[in-house]
N, C-alpha and C. Protein backbone atom coordinates (compact mmCIF):
# COMPACT_ATOMS: atom_id res chain seq x y z
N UNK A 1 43.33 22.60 -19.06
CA UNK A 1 43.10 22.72 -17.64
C UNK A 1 41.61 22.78 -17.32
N UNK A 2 40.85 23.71 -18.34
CA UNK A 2 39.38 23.42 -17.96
C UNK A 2 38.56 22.17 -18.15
N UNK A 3 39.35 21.43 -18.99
CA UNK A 3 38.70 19.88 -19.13
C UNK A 3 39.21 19.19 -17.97
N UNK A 4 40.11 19.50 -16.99
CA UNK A 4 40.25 18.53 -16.04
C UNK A 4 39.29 18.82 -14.80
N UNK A 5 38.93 20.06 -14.53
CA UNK A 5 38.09 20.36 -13.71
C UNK A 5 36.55 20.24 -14.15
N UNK A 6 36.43 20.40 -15.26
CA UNK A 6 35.08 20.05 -15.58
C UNK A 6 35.04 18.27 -15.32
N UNK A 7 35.79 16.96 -15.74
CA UNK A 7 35.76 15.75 -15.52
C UNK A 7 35.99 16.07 -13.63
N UNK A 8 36.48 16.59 -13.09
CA UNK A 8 36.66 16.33 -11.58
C UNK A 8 35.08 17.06 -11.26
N UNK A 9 34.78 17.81 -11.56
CA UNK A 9 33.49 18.24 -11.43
C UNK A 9 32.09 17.29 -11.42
N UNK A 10 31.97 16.61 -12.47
CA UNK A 10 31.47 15.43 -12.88
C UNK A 10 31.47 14.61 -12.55
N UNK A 11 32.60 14.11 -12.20
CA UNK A 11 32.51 12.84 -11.16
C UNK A 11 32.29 12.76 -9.92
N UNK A 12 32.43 14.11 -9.27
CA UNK A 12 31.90 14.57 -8.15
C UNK A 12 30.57 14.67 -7.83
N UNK A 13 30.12 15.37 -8.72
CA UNK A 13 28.83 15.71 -8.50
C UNK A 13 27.60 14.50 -9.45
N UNK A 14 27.73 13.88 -10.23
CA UNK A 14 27.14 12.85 -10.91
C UNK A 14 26.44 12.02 -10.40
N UNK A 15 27.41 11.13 -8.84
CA UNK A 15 26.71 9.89 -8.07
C UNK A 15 25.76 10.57 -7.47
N UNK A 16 25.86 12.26 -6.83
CA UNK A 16 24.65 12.85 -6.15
C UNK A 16 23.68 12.43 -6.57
N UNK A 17 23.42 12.77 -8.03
CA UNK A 17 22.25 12.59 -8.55
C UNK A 17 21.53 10.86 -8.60
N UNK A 18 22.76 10.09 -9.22
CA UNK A 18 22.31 8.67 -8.67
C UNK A 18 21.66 8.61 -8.02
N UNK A 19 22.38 8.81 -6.55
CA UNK A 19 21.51 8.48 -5.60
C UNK A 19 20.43 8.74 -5.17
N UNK A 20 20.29 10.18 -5.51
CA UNK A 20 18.89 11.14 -5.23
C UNK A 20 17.65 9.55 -5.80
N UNK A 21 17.83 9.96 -6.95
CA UNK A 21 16.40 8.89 -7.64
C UNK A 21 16.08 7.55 -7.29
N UNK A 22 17.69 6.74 -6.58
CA UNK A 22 16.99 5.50 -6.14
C UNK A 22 16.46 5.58 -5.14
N UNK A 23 15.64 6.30 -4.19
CA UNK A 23 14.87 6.01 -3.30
C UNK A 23 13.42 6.61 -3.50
N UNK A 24 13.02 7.48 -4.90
CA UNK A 24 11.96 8.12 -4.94
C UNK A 24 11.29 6.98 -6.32
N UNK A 25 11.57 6.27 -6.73
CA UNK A 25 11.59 5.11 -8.08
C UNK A 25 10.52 4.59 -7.54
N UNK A 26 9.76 4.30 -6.50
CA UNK A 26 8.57 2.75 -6.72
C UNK A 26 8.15 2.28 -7.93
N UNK A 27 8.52 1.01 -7.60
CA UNK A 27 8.17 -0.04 -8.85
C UNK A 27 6.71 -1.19 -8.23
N UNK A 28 5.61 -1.19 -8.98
CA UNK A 28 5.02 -2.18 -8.71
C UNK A 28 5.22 -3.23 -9.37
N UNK A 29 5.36 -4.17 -8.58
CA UNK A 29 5.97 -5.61 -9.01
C UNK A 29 4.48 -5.96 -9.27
N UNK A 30 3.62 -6.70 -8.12
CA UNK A 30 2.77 -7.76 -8.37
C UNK A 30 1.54 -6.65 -8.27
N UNK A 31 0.30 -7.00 -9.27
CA UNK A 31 -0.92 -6.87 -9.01
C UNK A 31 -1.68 -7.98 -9.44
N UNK A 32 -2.85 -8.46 -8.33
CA UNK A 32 -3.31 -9.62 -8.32
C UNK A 32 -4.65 -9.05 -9.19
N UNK A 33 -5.63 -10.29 -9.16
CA UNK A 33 -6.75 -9.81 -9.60
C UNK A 33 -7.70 -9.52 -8.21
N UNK A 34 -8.60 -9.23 -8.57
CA UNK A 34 -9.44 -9.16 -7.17
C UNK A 34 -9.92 -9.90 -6.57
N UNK A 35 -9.99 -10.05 -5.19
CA UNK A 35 -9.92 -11.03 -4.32
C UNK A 35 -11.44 -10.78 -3.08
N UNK A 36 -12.43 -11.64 -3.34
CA UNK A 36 -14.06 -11.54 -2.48
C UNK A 36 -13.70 -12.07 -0.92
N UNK A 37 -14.07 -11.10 0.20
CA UNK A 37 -14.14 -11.74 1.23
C UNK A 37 -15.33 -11.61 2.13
N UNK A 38 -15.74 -11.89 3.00
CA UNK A 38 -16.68 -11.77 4.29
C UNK A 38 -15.92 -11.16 5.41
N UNK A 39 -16.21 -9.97 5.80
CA UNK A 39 -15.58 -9.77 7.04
C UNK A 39 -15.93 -8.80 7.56
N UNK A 40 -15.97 -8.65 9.26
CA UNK A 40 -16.54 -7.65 10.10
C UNK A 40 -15.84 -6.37 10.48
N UNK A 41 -15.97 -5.51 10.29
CA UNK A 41 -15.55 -4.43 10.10
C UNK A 41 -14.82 -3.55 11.72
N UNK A 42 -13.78 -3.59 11.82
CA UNK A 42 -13.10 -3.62 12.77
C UNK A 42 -12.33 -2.02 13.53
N UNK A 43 -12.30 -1.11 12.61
CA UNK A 43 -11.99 0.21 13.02
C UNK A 43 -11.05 0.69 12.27
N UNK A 44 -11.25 1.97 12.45
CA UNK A 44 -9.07 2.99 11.63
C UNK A 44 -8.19 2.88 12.62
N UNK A 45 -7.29 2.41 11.54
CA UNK A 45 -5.94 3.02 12.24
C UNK A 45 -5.27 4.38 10.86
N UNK A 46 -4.28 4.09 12.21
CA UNK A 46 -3.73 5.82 11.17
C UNK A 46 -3.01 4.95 9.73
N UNK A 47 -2.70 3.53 9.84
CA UNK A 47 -2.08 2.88 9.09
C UNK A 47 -2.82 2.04 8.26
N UNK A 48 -4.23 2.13 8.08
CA UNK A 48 -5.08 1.80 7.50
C UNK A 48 -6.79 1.28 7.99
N UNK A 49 -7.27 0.25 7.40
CA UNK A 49 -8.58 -0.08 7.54
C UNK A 49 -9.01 -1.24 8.09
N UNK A 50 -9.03 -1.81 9.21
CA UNK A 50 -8.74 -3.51 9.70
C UNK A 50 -10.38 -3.75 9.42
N UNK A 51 -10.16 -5.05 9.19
CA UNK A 51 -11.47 -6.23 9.47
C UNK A 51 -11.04 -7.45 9.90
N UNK A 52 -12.07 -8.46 10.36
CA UNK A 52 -11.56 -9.54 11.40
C UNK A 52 -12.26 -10.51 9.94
N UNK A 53 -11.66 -11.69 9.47
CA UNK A 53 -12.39 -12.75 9.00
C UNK A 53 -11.89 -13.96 9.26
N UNK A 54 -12.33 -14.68 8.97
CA UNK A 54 -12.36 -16.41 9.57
C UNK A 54 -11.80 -17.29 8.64
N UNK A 55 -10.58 -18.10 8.66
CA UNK A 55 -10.44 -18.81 7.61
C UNK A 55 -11.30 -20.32 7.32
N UNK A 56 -11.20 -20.80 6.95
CA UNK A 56 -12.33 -21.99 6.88
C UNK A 56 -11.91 -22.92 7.99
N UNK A 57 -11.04 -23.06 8.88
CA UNK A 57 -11.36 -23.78 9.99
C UNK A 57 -11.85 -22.75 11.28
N UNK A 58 -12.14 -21.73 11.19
CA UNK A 58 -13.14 -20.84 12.16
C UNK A 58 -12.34 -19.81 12.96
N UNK A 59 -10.57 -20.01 12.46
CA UNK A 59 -9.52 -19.24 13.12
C UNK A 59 -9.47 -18.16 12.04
N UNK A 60 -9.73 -17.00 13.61
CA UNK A 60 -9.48 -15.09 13.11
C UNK A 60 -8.52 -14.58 12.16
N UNK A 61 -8.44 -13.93 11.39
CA UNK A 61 -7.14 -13.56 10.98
C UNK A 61 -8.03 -11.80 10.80
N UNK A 62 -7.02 -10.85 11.19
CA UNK A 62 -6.77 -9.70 10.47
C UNK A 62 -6.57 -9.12 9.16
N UNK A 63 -7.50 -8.82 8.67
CA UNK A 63 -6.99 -7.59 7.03
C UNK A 63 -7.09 -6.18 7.24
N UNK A 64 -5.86 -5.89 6.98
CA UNK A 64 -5.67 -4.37 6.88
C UNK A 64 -5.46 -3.62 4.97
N UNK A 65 -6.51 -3.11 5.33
CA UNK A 65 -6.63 -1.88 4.08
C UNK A 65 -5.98 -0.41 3.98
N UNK A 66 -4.69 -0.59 3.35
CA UNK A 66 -4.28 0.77 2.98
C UNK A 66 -5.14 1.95 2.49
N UNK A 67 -5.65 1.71 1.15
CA UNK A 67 -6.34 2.46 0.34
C UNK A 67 -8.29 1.92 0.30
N UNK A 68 -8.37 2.94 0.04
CA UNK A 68 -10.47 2.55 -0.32
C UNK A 68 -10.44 3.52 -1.73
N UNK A 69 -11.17 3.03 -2.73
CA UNK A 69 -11.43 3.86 -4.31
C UNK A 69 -12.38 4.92 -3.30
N UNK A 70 -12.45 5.85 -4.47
CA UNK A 70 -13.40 7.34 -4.02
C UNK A 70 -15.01 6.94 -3.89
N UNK A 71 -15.38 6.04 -4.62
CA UNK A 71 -16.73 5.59 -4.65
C UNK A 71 -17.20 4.89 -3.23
N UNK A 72 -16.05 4.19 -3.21
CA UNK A 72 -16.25 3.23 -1.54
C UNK A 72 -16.42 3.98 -0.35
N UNK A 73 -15.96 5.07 -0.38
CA UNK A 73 -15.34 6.21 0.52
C UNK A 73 -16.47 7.12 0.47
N UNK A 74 -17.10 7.53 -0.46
CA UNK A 74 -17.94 8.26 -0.33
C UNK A 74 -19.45 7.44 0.01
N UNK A 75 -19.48 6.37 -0.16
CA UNK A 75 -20.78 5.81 0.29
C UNK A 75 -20.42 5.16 2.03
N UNK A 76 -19.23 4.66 2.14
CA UNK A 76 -19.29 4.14 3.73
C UNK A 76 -18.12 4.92 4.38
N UNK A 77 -18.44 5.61 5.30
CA UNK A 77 -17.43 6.48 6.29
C UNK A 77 -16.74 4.96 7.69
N UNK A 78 -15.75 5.17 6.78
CA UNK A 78 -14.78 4.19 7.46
C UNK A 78 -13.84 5.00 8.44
N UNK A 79 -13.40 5.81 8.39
CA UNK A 79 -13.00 6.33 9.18
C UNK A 79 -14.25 6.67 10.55
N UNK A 80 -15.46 6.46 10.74
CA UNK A 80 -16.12 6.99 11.78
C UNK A 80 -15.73 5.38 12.66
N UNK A 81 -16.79 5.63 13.97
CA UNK A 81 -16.72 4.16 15.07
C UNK A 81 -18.00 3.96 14.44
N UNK A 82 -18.67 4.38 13.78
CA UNK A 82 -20.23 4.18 13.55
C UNK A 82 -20.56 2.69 12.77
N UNK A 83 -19.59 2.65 11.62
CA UNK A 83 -19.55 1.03 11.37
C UNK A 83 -18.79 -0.09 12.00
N UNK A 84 -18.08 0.15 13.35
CA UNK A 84 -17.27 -0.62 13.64
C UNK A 84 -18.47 -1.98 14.18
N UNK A 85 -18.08 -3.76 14.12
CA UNK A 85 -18.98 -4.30 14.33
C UNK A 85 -20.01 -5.03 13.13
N UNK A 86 -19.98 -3.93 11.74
CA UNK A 86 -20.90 -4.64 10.58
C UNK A 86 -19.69 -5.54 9.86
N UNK A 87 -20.74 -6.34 9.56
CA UNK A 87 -20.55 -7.45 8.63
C UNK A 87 -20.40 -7.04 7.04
N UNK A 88 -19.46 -6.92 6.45
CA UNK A 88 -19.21 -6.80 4.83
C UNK A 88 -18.94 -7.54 3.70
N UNK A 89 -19.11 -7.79 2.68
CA UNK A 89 -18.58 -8.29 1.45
C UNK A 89 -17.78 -7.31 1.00
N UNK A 90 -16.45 -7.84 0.72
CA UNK A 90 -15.31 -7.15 0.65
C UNK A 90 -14.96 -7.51 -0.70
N UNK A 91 -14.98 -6.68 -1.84
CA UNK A 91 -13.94 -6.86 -3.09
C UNK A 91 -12.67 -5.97 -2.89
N UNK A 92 -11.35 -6.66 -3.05
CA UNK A 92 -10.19 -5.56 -3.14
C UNK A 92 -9.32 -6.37 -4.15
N UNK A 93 -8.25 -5.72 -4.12
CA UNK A 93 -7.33 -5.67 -4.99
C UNK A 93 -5.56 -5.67 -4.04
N UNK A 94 -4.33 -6.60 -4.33
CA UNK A 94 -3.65 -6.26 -3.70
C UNK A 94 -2.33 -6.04 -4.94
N UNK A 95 -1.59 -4.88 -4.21
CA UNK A 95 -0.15 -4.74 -5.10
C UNK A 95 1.00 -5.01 -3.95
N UNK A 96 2.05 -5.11 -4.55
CA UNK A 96 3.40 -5.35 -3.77
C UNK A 96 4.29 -4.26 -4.72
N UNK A 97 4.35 -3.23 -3.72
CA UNK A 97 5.30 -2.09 -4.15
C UNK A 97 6.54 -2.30 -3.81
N UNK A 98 7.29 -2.09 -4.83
CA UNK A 98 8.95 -2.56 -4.50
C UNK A 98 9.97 -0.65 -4.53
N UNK A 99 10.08 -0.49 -3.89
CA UNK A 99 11.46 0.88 -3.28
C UNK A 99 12.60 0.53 -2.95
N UNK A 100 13.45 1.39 -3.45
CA UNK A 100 15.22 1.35 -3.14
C UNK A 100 15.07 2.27 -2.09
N UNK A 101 15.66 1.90 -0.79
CA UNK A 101 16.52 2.85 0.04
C UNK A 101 17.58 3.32 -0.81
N UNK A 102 18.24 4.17 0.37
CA UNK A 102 19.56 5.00 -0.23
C UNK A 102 20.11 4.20 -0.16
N UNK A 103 20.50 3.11 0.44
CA UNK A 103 21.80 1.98 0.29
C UNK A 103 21.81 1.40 -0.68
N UNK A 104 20.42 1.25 -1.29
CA UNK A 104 19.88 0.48 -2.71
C UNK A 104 19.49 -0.84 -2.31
N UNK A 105 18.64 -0.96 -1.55
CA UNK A 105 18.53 -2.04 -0.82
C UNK A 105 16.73 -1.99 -1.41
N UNK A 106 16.27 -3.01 -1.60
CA UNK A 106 14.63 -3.01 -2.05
C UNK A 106 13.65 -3.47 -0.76
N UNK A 107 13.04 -2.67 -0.61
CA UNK A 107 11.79 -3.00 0.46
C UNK A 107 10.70 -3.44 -0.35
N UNK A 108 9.75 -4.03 0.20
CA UNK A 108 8.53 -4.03 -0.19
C UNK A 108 7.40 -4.33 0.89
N UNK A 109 6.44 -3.29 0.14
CA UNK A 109 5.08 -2.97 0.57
C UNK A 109 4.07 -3.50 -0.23
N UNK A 110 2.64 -4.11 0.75
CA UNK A 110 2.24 -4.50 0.38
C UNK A 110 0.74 -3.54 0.31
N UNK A 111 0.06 -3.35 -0.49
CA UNK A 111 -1.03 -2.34 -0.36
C UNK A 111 -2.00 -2.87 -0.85
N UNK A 112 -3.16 -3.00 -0.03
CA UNK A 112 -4.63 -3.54 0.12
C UNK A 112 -5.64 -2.01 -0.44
N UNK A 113 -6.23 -2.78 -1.63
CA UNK A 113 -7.16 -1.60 -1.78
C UNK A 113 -8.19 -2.07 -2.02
N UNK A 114 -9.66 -1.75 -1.36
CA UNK A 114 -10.90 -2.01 -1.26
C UNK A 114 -11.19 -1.24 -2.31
N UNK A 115 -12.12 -2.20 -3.17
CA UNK A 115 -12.45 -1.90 -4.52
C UNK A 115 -14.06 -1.61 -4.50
N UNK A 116 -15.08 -2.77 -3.79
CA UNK A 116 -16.08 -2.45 -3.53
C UNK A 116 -16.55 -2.99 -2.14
N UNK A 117 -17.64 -2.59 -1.97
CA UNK A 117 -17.84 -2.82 -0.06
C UNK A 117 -19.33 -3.10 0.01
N UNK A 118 -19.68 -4.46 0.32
CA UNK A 118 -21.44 -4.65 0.24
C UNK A 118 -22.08 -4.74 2.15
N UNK A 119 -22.58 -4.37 2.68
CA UNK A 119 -23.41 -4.33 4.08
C UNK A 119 -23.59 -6.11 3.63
N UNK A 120 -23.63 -6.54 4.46
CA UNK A 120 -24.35 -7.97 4.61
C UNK A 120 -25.35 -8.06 5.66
C-alpha cells in the first residue's frame, strides 16, 4: 500500500518540477563575431542604448544596445543626455538567446552588446 502512494505521489508531483526549469533554461544559440559601425548616438531607453546609422544608400536605420562591457561604461556615461548627438565607432557583439515559456514554446532574444566605443 505504501508503494502505491508513494508512485501516486510521484507522478503527481514530478511534472511540477518539469515545468518549473523550462522557463528559467536560456540557451544561447548564435554568437556572431564582432561587428564595426559608425553611428550617432541617440539616447536611453529603459530597454536599452539607441544610435541612428545609415546604410550605404543614405537610409536611417536604428540600433539598439541591450548591454555595454564595464570598461565602455565606465569611460562614456550613456545613460546621461550629455552624449546624445556624438558621432561613434561602434564595436559590438550580437547573441540570440533562446527561452522556453511554460507552454514550452521557444522565444528568442536578441542582445546587442557594445564591446568598444571610439568619439569620432
Amino acid at each position: 500500500m505504501k508503494t502505491i502512494y508513494f508512485l501516486i505521489t510521484v507522478f503527481f508531483i514530478a511534472p511540477l518540477f518539469s515545468f518549473t526549469t523550462l522557463k528559467t533554461n536560456p540557451i544561447i544559440l548564435v554568437t556572431q563575431d564582432t561587428i564595426t559601425v559608425e553611428a550617432t548616438f541617440d539616447g536611453h531607453e529603459d530597454y536599452g542604448y539607441n544610435f541612428i546609422a545609415k546604410h550605404s544608400d543614405d537610409e536611417e536605420y536604428t540600433l539598439t544596445f541591450q548591454k555595454v562591457i564595464e570598461a565602455v561604461s565606465n569611460e562614456f556615461d550613456l545613460k546621461s543626455d550629455v552624449l546624445i548627438g556624438t558621432k561613434f565607432k561602434i564595436t559590438y557583439k550580437t547573441e540570440i538567446i533562446v527561452t522556453k515559456d511554460a507552454d514550452g514554446y521557444e522565444d528568442e532574444n536578441i542582445v546587442n552588446t557594445i564591446t568598444k566605443l571610439e568619439k569620432i
